[in-house]
C-alpha atoms as a PDB file:
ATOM      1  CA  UNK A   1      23.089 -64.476  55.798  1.00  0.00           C
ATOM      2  CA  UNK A   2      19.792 -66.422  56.166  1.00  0.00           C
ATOM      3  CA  UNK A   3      18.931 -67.613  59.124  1.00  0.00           C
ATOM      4  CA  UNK A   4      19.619 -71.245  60.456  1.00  0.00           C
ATOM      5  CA  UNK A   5      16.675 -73.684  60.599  1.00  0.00           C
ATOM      6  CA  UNK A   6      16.607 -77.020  62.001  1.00  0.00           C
ATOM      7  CA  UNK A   7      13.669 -78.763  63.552  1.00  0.00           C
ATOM      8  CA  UNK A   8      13.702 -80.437  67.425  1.00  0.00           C
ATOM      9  CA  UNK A   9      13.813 -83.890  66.428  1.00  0.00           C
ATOM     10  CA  UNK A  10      16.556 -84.615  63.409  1.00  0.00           C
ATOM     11  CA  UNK A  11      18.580 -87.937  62.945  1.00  0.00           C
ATOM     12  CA  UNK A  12      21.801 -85.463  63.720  1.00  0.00           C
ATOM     13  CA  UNK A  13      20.434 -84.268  66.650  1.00  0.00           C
ATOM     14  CA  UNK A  14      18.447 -87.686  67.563  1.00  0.00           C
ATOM     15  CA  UNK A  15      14.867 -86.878  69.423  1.00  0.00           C
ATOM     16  CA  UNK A  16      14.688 -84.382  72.276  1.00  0.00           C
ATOM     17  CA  UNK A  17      11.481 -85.095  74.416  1.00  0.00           C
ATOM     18  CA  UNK A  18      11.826 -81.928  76.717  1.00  0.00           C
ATOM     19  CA  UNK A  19      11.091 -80.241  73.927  1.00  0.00           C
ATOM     20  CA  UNK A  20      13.559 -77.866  74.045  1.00  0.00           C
ATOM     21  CA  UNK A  21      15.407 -77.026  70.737  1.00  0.00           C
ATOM     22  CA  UNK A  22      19.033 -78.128  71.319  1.00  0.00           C
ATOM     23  CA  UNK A  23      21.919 -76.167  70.497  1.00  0.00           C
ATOM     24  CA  UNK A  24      24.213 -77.903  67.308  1.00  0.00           C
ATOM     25  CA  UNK A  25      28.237 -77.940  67.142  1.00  0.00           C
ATOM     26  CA  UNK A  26      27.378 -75.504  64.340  1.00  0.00           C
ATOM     27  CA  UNK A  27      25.049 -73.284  65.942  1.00  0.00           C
ATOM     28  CA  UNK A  28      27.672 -72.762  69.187  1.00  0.00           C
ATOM     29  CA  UNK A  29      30.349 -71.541  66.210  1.00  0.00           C
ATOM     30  CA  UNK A  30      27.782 -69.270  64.729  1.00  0.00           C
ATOM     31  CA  UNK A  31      27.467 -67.729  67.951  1.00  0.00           C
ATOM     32  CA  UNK A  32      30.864 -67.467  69.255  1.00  0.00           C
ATOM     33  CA  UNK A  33      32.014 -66.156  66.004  1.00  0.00           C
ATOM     34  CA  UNK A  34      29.270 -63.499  65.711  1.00  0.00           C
ATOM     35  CA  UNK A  35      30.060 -62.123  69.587  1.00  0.00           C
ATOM     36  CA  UNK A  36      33.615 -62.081  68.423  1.00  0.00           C
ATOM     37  CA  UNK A  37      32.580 -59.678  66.114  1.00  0.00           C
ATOM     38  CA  UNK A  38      31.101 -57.232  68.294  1.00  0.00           C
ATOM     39  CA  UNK A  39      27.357 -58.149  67.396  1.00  0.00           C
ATOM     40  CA  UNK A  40      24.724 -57.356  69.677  1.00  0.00           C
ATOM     41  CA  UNK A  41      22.441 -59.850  71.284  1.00  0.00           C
ATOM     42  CA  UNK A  42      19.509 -58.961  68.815  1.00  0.00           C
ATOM     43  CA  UNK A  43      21.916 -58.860  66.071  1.00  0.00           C
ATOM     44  CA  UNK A  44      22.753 -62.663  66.920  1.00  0.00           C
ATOM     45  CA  UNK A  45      19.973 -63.722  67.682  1.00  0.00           C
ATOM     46  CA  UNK A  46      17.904 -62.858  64.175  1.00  0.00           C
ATOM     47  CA  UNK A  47      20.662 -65.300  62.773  1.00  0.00           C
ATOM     48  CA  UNK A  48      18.795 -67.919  64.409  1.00  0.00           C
ATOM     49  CA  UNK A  49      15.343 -68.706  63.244  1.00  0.00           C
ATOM     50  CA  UNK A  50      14.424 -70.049  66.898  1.00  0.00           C
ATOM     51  CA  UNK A  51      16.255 -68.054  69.139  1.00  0.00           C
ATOM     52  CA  UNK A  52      15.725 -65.028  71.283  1.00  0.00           C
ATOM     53  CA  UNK A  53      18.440 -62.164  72.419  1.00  0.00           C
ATOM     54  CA  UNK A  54      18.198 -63.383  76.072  1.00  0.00           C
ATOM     55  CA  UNK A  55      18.568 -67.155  75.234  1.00  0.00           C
ATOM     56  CA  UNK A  56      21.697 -66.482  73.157  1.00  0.00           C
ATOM     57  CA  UNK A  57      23.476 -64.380  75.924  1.00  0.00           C
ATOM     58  CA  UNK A  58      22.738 -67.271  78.424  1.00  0.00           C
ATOM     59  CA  UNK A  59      24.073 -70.028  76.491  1.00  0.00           C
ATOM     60  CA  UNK A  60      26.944 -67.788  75.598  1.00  0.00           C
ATOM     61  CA  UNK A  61      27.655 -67.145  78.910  1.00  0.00           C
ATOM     62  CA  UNK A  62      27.738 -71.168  79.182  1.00  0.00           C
ATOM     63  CA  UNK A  63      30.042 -71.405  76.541  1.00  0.00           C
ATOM     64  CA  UNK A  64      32.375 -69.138  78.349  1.00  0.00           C
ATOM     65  CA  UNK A  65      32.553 -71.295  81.506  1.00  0.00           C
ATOM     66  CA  UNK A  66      33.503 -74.297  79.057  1.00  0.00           C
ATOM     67  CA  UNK A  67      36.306 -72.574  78.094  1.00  0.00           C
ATOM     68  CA  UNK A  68      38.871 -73.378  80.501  1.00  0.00           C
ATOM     69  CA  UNK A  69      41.893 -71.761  81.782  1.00  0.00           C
ATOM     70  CA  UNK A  70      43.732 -69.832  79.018  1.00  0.00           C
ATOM     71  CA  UNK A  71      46.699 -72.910  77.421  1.00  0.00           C
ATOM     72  CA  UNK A  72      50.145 -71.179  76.996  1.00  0.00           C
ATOM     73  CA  UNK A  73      49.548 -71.252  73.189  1.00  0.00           C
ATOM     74  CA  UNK A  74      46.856 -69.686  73.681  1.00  0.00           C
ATOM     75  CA  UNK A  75      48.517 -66.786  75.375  1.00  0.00           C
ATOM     76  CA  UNK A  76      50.895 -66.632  72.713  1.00  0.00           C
ATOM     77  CA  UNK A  77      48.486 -66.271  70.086  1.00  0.00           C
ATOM     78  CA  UNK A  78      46.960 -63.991  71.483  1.00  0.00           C
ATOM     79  CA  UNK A  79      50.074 -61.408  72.524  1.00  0.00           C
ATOM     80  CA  UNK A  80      51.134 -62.276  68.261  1.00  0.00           C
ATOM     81  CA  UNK A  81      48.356 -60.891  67.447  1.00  0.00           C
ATOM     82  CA  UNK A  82      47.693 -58.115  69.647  1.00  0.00           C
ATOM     83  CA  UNK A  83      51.570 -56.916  68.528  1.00  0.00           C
ATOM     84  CA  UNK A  84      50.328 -57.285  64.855  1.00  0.00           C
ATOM     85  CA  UNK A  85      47.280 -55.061  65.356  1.00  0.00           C
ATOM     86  CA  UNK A  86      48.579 -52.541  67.509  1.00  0.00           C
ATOM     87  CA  UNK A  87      46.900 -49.881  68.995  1.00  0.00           C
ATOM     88  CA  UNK A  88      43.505 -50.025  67.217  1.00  0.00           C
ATOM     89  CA  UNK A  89      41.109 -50.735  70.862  1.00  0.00           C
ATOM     90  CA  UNK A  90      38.004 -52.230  69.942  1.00  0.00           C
ATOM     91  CA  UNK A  91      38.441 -52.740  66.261  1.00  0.00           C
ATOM     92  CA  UNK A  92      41.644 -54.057  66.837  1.00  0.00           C
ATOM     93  CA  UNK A  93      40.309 -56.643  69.663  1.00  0.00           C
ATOM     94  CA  UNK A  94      37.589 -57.794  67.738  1.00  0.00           C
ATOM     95  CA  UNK A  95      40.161 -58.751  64.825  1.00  0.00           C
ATOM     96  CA  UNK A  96      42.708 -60.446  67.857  1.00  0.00           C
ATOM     97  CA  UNK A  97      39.139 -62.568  68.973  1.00  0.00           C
ATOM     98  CA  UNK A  98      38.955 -63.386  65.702  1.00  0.00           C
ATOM     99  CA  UNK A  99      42.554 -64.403  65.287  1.00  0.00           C
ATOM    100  CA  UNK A 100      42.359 -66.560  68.575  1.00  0.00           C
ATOM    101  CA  UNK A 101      40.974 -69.898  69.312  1.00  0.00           C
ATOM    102  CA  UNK A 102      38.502 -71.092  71.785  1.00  0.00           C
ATOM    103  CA  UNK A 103      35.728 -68.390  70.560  1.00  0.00           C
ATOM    104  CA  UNK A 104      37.072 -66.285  73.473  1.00  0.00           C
ATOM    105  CA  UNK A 105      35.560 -62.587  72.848  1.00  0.00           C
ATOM    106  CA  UNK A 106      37.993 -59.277  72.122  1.00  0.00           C
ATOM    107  CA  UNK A 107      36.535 -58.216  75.778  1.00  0.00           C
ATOM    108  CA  UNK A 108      38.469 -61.131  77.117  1.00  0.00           C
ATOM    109  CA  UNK A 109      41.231 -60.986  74.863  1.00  0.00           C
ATOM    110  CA  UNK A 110      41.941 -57.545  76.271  1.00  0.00           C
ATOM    111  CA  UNK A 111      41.374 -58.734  79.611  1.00  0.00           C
ATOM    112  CA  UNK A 112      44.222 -61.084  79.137  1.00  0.00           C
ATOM    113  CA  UNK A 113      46.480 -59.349  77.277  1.00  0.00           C
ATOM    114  CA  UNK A 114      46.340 -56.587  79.942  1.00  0.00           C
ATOM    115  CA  UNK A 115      46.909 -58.966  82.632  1.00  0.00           C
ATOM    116  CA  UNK A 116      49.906 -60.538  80.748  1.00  0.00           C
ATOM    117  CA  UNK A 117      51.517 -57.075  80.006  1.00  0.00           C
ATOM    118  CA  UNK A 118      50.929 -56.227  83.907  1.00  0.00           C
ATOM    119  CA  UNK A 119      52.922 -59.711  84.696  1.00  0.00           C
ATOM    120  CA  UNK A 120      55.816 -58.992  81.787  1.00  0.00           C
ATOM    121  CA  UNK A 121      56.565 -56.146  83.548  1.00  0.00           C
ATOM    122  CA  UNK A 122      56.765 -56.909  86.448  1.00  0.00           C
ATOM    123  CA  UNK A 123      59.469 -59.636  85.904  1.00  0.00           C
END
């Protein structure tokens, strides 16, 4: 996959006078969906013509705290398909990230999922 290229000043992106390259609608769904996969931070970050390992993680990280409390249909999703990939651990909850919305990663799909099997239970 070639790397993306875009320059600091576009008419999408409209001029930036910090300086500071500005991360695109596309660029935040080329990084959620390549930390879904399991990719490393170097692994992401060559995608990117502009980026570094460190300045992926920390705007990843941002992305996270965007993400909001987890919507019901969300949890629904999520336990369909966790039941449809079974017991598979990390390839299976990189395939149930995948499957989910909100570019959550498999680590917090199985966070969830845990915590809503702990709950089930209990009632």
């Amino acid at each position: 996959m070639p790397k993306v290229q875009r320059s600091r000043s576009s008419p999408e992106n409209g001029p930036n006078p910090s300086g500071r390259n500005v991360w695109t609608q596309e660029d935040n769904a080329l990084l959620l969906s390549e930390r879904a996969k399991g990719l490393g931070w170097e692994e992401i970050a060559a995608k990117f013509s502009d980026r570094t390992a460190a300045g992926c993680k920390l705007h990843w990280h941002k992305l996270q705290s965007r993400s909001g409390p987890w919507t019901q249909e969300e949890v629904e999703a999520l336990m369909r398909a966790v039941q449809e990939c079974g017991d598979k651990f990390r390839e299976a909850w990189k395939e149930v990230a995948v499957r989910s919305s909100n570019g959550r990663t498999w680590q917090a799909c199985e966070k969830k999922a845990m915590e809503e099997w702990a709950y089930a239970k209990k009632t």
